[in-house]
N, C-alpha and C. Protein backbone atom coordinates (compact mmCIF):
# COMPACT_ATOMS: atom_id res chain seq x y z
N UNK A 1 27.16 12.91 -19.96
CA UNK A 1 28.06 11.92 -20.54
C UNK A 1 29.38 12.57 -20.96
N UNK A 2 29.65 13.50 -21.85
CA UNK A 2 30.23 14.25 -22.35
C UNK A 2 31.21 14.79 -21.69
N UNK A 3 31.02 15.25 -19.97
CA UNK A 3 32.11 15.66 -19.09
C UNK A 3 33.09 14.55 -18.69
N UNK A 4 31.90 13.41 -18.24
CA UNK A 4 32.81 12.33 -17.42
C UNK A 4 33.78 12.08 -18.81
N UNK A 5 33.71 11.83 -19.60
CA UNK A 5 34.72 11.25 -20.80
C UNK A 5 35.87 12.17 -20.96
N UNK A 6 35.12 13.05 -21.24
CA UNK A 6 36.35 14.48 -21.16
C UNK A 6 37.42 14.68 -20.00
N UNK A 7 36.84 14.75 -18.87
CA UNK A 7 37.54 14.55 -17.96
C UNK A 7 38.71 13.25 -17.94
N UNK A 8 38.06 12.02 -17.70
CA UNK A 8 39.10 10.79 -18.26
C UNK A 8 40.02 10.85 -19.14
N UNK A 9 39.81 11.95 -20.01
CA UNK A 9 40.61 11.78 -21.49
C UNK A 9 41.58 12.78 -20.94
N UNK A 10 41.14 13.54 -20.21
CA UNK A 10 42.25 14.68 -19.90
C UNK A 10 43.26 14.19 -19.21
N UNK A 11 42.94 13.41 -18.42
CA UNK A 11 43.96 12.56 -17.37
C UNK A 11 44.80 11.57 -17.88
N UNK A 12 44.25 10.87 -18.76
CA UNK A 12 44.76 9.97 -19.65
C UNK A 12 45.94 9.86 -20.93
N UNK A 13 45.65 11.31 -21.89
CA UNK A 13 46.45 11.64 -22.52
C UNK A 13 47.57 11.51 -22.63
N UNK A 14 48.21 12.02 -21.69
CA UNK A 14 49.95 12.30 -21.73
C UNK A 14 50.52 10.89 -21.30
N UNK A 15 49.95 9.93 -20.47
CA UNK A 15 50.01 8.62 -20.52
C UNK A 15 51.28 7.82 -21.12
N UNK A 16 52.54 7.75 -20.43
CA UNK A 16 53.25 6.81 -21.02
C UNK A 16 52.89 5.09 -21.22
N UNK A 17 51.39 4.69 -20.65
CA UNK A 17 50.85 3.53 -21.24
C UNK A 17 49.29 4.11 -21.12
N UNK A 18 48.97 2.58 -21.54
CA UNK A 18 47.32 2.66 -21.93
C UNK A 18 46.39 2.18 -21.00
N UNK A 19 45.77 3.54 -20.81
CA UNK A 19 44.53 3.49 -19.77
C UNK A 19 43.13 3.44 -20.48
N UNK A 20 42.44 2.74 -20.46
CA UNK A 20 40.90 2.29 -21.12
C UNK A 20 39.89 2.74 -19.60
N UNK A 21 38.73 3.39 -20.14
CA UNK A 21 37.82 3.43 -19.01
C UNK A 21 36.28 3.03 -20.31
N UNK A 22 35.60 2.74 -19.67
CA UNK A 22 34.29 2.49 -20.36
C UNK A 22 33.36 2.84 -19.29
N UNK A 23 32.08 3.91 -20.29
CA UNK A 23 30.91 4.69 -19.41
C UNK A 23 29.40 4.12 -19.15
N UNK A 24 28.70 4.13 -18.67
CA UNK A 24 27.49 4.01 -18.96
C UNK A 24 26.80 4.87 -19.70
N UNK A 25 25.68 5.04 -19.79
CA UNK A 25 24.61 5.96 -20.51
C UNK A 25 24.86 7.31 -19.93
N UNK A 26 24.92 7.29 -18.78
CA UNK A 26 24.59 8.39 -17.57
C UNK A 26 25.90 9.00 -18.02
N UNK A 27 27.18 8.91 -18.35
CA UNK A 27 28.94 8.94 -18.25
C UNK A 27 29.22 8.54 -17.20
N UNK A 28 28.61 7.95 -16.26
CA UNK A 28 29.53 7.04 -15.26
C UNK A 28 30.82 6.00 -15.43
N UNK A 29 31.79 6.19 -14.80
CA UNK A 29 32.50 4.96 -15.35
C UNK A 29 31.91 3.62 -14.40
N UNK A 30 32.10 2.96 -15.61
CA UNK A 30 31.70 1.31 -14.76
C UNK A 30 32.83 0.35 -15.33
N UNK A 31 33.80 0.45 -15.48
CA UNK A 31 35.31 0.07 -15.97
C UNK A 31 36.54 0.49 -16.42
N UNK A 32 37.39 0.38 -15.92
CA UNK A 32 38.74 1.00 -16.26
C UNK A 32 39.67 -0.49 -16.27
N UNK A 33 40.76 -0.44 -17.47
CA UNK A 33 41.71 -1.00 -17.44
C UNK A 33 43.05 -0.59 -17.43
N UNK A 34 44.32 -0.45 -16.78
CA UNK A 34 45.09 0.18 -17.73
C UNK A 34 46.19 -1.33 -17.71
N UNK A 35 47.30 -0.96 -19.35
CA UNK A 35 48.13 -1.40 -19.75
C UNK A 35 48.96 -0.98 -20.09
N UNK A 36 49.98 -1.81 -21.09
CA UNK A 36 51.28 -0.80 -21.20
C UNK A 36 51.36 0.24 -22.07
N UNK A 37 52.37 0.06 -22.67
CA UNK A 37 52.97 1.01 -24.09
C UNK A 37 52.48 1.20 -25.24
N UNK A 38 51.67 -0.14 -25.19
CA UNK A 38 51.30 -1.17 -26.49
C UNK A 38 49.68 -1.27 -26.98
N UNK A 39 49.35 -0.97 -25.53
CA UNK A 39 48.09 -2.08 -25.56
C UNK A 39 47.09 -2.01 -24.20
N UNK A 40 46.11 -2.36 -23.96
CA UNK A 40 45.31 -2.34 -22.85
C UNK A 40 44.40 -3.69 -23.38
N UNK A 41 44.00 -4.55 -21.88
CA UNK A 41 43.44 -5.70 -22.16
C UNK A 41 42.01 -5.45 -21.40
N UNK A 42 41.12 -5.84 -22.07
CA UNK A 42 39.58 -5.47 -21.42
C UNK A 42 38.78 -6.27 -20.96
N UNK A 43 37.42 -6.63 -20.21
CA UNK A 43 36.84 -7.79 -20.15
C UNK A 43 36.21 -7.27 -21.34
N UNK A 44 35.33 -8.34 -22.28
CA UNK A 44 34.67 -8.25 -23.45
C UNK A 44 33.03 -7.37 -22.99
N UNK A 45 32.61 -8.22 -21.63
CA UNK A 45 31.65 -8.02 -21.35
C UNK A 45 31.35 -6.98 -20.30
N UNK A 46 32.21 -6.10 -20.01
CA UNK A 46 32.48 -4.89 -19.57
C UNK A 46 31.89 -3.41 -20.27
N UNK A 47 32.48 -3.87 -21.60
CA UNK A 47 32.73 -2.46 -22.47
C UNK A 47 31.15 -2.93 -24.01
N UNK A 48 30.75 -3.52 -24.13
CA UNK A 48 29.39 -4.18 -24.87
C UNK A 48 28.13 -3.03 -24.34
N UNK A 49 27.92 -1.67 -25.68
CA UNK A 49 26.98 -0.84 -25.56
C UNK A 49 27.47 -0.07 -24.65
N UNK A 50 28.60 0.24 -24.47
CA UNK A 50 29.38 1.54 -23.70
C UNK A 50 30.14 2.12 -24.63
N UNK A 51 29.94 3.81 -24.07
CA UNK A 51 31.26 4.15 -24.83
C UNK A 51 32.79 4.44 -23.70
N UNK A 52 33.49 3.72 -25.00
CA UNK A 52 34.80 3.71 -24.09
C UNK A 52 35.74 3.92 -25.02
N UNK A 53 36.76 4.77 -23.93
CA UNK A 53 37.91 5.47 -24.63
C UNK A 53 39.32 5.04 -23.65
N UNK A 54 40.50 5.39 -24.43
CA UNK A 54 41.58 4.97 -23.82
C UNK A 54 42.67 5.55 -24.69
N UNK A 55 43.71 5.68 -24.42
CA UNK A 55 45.28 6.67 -24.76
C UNK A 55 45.99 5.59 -25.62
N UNK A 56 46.84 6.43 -26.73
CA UNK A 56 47.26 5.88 -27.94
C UNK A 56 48.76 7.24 -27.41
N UNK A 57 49.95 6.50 -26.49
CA UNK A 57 51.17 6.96 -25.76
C UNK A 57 51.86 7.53 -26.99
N UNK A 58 51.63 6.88 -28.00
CA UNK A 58 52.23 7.05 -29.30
C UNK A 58 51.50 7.76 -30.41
N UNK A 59 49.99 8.90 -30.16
CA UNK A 59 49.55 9.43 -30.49
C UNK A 59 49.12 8.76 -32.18
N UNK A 60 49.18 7.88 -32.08
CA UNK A 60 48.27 7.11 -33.27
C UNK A 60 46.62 6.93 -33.41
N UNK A 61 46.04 7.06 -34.44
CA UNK A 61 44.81 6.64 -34.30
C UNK A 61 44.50 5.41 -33.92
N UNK A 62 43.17 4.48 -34.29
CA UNK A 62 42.77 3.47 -34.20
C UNK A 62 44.04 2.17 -34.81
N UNK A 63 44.15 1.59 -33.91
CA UNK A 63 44.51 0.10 -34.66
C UNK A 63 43.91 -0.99 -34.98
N UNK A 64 44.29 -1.72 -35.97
CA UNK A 64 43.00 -2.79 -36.13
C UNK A 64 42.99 -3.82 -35.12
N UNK A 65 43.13 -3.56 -34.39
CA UNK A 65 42.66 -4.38 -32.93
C UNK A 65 42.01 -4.01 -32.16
N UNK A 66 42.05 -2.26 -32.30
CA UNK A 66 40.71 -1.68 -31.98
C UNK A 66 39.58 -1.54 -32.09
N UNK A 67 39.72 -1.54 -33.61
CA UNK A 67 38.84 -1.56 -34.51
C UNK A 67 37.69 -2.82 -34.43
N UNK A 68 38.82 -3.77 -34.91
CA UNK A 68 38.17 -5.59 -34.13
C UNK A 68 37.19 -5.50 -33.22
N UNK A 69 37.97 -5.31 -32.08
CA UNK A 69 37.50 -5.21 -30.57
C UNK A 69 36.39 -4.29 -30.41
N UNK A 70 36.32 -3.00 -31.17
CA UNK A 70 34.93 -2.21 -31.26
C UNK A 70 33.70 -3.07 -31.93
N UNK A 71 33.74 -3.90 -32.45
CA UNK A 71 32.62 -4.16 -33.41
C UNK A 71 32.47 -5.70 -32.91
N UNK A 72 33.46 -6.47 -32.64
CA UNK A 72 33.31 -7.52 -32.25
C UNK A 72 32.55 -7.23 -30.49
N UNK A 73 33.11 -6.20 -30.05
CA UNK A 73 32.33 -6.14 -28.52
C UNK A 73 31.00 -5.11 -28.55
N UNK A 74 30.65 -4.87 -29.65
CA UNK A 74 29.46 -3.94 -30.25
C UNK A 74 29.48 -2.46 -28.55
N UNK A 75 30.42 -1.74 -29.01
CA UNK A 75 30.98 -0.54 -28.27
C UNK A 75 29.91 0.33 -28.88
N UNK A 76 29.37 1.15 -28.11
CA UNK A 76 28.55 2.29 -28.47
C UNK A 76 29.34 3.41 -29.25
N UNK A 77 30.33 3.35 -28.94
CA UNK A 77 31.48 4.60 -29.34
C UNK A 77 32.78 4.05 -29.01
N UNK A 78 34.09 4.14 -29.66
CA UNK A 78 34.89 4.14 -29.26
C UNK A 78 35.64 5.13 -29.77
N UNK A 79 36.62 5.72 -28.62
CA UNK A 79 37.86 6.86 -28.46
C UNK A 79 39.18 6.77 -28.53
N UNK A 80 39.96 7.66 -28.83
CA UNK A 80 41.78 7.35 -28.70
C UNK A 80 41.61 8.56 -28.33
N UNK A 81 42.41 8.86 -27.37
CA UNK A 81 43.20 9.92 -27.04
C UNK A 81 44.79 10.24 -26.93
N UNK A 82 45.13 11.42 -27.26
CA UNK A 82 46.46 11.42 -27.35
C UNK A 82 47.10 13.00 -26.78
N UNK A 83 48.39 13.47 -27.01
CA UNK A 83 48.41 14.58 -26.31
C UNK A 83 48.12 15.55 -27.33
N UNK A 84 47.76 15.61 -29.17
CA UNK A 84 47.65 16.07 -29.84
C UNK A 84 46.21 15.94 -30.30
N UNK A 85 45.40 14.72 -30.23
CA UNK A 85 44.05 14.43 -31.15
C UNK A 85 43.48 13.50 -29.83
N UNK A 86 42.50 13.89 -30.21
CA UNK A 86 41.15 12.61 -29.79
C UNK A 86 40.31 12.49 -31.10
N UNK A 87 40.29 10.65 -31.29
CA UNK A 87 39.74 10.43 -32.52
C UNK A 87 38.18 9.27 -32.08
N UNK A 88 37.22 9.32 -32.74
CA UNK A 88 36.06 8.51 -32.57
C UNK A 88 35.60 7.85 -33.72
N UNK A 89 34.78 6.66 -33.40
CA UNK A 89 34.11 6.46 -34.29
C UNK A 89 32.82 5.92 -33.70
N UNK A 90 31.67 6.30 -33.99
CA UNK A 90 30.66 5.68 -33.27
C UNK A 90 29.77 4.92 -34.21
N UNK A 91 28.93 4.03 -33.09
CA UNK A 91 28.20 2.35 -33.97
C UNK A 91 27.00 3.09 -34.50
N UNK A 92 27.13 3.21 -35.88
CA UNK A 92 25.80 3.60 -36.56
C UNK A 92 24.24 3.21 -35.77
N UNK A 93 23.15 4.28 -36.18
CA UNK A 93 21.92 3.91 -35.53
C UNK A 93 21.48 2.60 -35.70
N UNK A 94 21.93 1.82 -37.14
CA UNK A 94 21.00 0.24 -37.29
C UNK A 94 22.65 -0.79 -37.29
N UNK A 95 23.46 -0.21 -35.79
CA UNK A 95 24.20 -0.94 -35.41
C UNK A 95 25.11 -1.31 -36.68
N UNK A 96 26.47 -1.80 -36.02
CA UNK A 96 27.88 -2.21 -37.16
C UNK A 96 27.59 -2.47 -38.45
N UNK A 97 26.71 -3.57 -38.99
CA UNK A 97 26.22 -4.33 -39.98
C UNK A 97 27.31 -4.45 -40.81
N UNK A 98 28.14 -4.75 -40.74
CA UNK A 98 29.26 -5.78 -41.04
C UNK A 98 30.26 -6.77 -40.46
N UNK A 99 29.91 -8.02 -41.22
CA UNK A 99 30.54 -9.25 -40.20
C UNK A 99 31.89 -8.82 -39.98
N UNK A 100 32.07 -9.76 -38.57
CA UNK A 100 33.79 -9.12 -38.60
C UNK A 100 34.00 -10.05 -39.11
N UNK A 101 34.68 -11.19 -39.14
CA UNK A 101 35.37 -11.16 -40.44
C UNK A 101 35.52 -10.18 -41.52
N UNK A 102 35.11 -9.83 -41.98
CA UNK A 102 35.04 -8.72 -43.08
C UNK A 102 35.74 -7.50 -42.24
N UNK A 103 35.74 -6.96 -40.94
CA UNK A 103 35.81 -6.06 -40.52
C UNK A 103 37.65 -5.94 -39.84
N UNK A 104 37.58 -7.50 -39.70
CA UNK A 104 39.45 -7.75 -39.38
C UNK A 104 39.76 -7.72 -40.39
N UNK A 105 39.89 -8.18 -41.58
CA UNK A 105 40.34 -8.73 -43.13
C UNK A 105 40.68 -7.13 -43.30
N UNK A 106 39.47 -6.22 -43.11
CA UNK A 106 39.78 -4.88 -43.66
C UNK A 106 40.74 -4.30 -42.79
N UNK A 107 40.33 -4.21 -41.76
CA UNK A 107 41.03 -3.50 -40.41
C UNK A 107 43.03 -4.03 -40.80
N UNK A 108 43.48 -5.57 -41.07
CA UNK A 108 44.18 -5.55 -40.78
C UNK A 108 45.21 -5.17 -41.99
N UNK A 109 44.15 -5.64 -43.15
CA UNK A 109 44.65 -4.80 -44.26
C UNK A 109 44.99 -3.19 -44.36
N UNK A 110 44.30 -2.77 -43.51
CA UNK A 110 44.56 -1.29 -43.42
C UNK A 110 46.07 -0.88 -42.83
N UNK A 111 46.27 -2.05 -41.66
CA UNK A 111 47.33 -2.23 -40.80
C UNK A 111 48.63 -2.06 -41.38
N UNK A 112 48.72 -3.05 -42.61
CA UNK A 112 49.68 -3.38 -43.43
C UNK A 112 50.01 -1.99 -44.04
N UNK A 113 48.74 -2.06 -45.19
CA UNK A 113 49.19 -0.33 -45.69
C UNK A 113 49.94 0.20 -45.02
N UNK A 114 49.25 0.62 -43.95
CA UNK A 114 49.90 1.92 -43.46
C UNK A 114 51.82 1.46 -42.72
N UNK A 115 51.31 0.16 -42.12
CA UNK A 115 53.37 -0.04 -41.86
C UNK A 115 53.93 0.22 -43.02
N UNK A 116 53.79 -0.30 -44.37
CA UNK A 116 54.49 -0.29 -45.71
C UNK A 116 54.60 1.02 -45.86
N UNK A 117 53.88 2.11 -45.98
CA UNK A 117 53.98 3.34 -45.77
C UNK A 117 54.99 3.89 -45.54
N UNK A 118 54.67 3.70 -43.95
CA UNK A 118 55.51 4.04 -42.57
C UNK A 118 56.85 3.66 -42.81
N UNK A 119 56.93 2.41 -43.11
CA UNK A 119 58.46 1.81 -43.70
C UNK A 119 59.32 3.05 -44.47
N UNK A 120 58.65 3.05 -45.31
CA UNK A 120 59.42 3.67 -46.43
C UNK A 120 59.29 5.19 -46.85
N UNK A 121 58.70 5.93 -45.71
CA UNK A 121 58.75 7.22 -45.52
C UNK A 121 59.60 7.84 -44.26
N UNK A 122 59.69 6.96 -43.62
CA UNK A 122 60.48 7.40 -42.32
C UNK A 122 61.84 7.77 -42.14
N UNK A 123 62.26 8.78 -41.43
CA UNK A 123 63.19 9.37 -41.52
C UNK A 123 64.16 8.70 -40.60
N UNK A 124 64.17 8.78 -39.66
CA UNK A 124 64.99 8.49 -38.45
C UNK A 124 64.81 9.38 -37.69
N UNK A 125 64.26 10.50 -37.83
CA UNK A 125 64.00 11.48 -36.89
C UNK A 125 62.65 11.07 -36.11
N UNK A 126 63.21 11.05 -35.03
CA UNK A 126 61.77 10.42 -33.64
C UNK A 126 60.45 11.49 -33.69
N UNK A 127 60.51 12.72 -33.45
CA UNK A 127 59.31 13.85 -34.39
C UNK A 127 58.90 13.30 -35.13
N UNK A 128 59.64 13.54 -36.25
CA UNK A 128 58.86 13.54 -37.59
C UNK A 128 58.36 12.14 -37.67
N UNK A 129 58.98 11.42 -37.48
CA UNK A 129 57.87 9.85 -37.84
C UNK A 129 57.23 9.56 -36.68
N UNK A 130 57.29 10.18 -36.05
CA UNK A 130 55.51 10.05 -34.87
C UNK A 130 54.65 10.75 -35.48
N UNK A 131 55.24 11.75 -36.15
CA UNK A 131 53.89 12.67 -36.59
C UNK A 131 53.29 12.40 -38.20
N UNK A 132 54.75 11.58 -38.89
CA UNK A 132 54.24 10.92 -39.97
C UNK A 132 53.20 9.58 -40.00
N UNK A 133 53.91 8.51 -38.42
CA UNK A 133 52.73 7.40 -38.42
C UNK A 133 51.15 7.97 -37.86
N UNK A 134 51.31 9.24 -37.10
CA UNK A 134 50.06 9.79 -36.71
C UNK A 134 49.01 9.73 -37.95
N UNK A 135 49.64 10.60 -39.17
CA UNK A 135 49.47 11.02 -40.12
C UNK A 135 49.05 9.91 -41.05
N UNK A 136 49.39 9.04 -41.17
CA UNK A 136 48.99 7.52 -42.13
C UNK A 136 48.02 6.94 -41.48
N UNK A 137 48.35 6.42 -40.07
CA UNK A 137 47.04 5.86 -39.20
C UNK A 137 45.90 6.76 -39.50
N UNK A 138 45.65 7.98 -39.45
CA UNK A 138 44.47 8.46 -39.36
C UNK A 138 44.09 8.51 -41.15
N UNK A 139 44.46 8.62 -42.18
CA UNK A 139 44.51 8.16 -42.91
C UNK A 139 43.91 7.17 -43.81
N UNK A 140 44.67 6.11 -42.65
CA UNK A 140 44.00 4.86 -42.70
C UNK A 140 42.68 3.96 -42.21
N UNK A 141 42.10 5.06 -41.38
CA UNK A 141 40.94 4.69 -40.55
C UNK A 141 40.23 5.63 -41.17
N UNK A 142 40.44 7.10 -42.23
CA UNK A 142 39.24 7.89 -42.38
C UNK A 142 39.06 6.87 -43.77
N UNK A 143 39.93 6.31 -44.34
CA UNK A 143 39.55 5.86 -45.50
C UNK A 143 38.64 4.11 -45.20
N UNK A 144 38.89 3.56 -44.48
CA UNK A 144 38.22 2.41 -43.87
C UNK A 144 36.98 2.63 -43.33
N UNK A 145 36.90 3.88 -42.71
CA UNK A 145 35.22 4.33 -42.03
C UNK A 145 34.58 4.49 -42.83
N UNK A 146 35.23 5.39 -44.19
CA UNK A 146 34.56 6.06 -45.06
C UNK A 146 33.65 4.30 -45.81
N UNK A 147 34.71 3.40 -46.17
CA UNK A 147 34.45 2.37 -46.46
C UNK A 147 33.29 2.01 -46.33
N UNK A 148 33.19 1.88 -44.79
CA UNK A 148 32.10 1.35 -44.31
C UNK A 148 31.49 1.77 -43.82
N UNK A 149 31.03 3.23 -44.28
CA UNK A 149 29.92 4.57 -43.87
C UNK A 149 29.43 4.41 -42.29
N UNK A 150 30.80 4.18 -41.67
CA UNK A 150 30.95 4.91 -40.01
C UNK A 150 31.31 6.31 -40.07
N UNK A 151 30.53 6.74 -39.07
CA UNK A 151 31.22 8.52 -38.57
C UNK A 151 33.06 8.15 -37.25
N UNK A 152 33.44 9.03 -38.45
CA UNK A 152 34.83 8.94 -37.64
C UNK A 152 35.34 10.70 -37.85
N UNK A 153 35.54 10.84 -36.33
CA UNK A 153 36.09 12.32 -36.41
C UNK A 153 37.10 11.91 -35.64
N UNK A 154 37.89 12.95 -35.96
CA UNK A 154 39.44 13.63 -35.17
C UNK A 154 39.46 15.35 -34.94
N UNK A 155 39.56 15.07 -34.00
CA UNK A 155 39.47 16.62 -32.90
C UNK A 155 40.88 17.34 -32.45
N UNK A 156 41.60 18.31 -32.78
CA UNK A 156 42.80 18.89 -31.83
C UNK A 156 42.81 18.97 -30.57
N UNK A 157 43.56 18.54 -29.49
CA UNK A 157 42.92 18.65 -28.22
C UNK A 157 43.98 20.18 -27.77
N UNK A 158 43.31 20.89 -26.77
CA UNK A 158 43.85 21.89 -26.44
C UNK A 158 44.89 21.73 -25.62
């Protein structure tokens, strides 16, 4: 499992848009989407008990649309990759167990935070506030996982 993903993620990374692949058990891929700058659009019933990963062009962690979309499509794992981090969070053993509702409300609240943040820390320098919204997003998802006693790691990629 572990190679095929790796591999995908390697290719994916540097990505001026967003490429999504989703694996089977085996790491086979059995779906790929890609999209733009922004965003990647998925079938629902594609990526349900797969793990699937896809590129964040803008080296951000999770967004709450990811987030959404992980729990609402009950994802075995989901990934970001970027040219600096690959970040995860995977579906606990007795599964999500929190309604989404509850899980957007939080997710998008998290969203907010972190723009308000972002707002009012940013420099104008294109560096530094990629590496400052890097820096809040992840932030904002270790403190939301923590929330809701998901495992969420972030990795340096070489």
């Amino acid at each position: 499992m572990v190679a095929g993903v790796l591999s995908a993620e390697s290719g994916i990374k540097g990505n001026d848009y967003e490429t999504l692949y989703a694996f089977d058990k085996n790491g086979k891929v059995v779906y790929q989407a890609k999209g733009d700058s922004n965003s990647v659009y998925y079938d629902r019933f594609e990526v349900e008990n797969k793990v699937v990963t896809h590129n964040h062009p803008r080296g951000s962690a999770f967004s709450a649309q990811d987030i959404t979309g992980m729990v609402r499509n009950n994802m075995k794992e989901m990934r970001i990759t970027s040219k600096e981090f690959t970040y995860s969070i995977k579906r606990p053993q007795r599964g999500w167990r929190k309604p989404i509702e509850t899980v957007a409300k939080k997710a998008a609240e998290m969203h907010v935070s972190v723009s308000k943040a972002y707002q009012s820390q940013k420099t104008g320098n294109a560096s530094s506030d990629r590496k400052l919204y890097q820096k809040l997003t992840t932030e904002g998802v270790r403190q939301l996982t923590k929330d809701f006693g998901w495992d969420f790691t972030v990795k340096k990629n070489k």
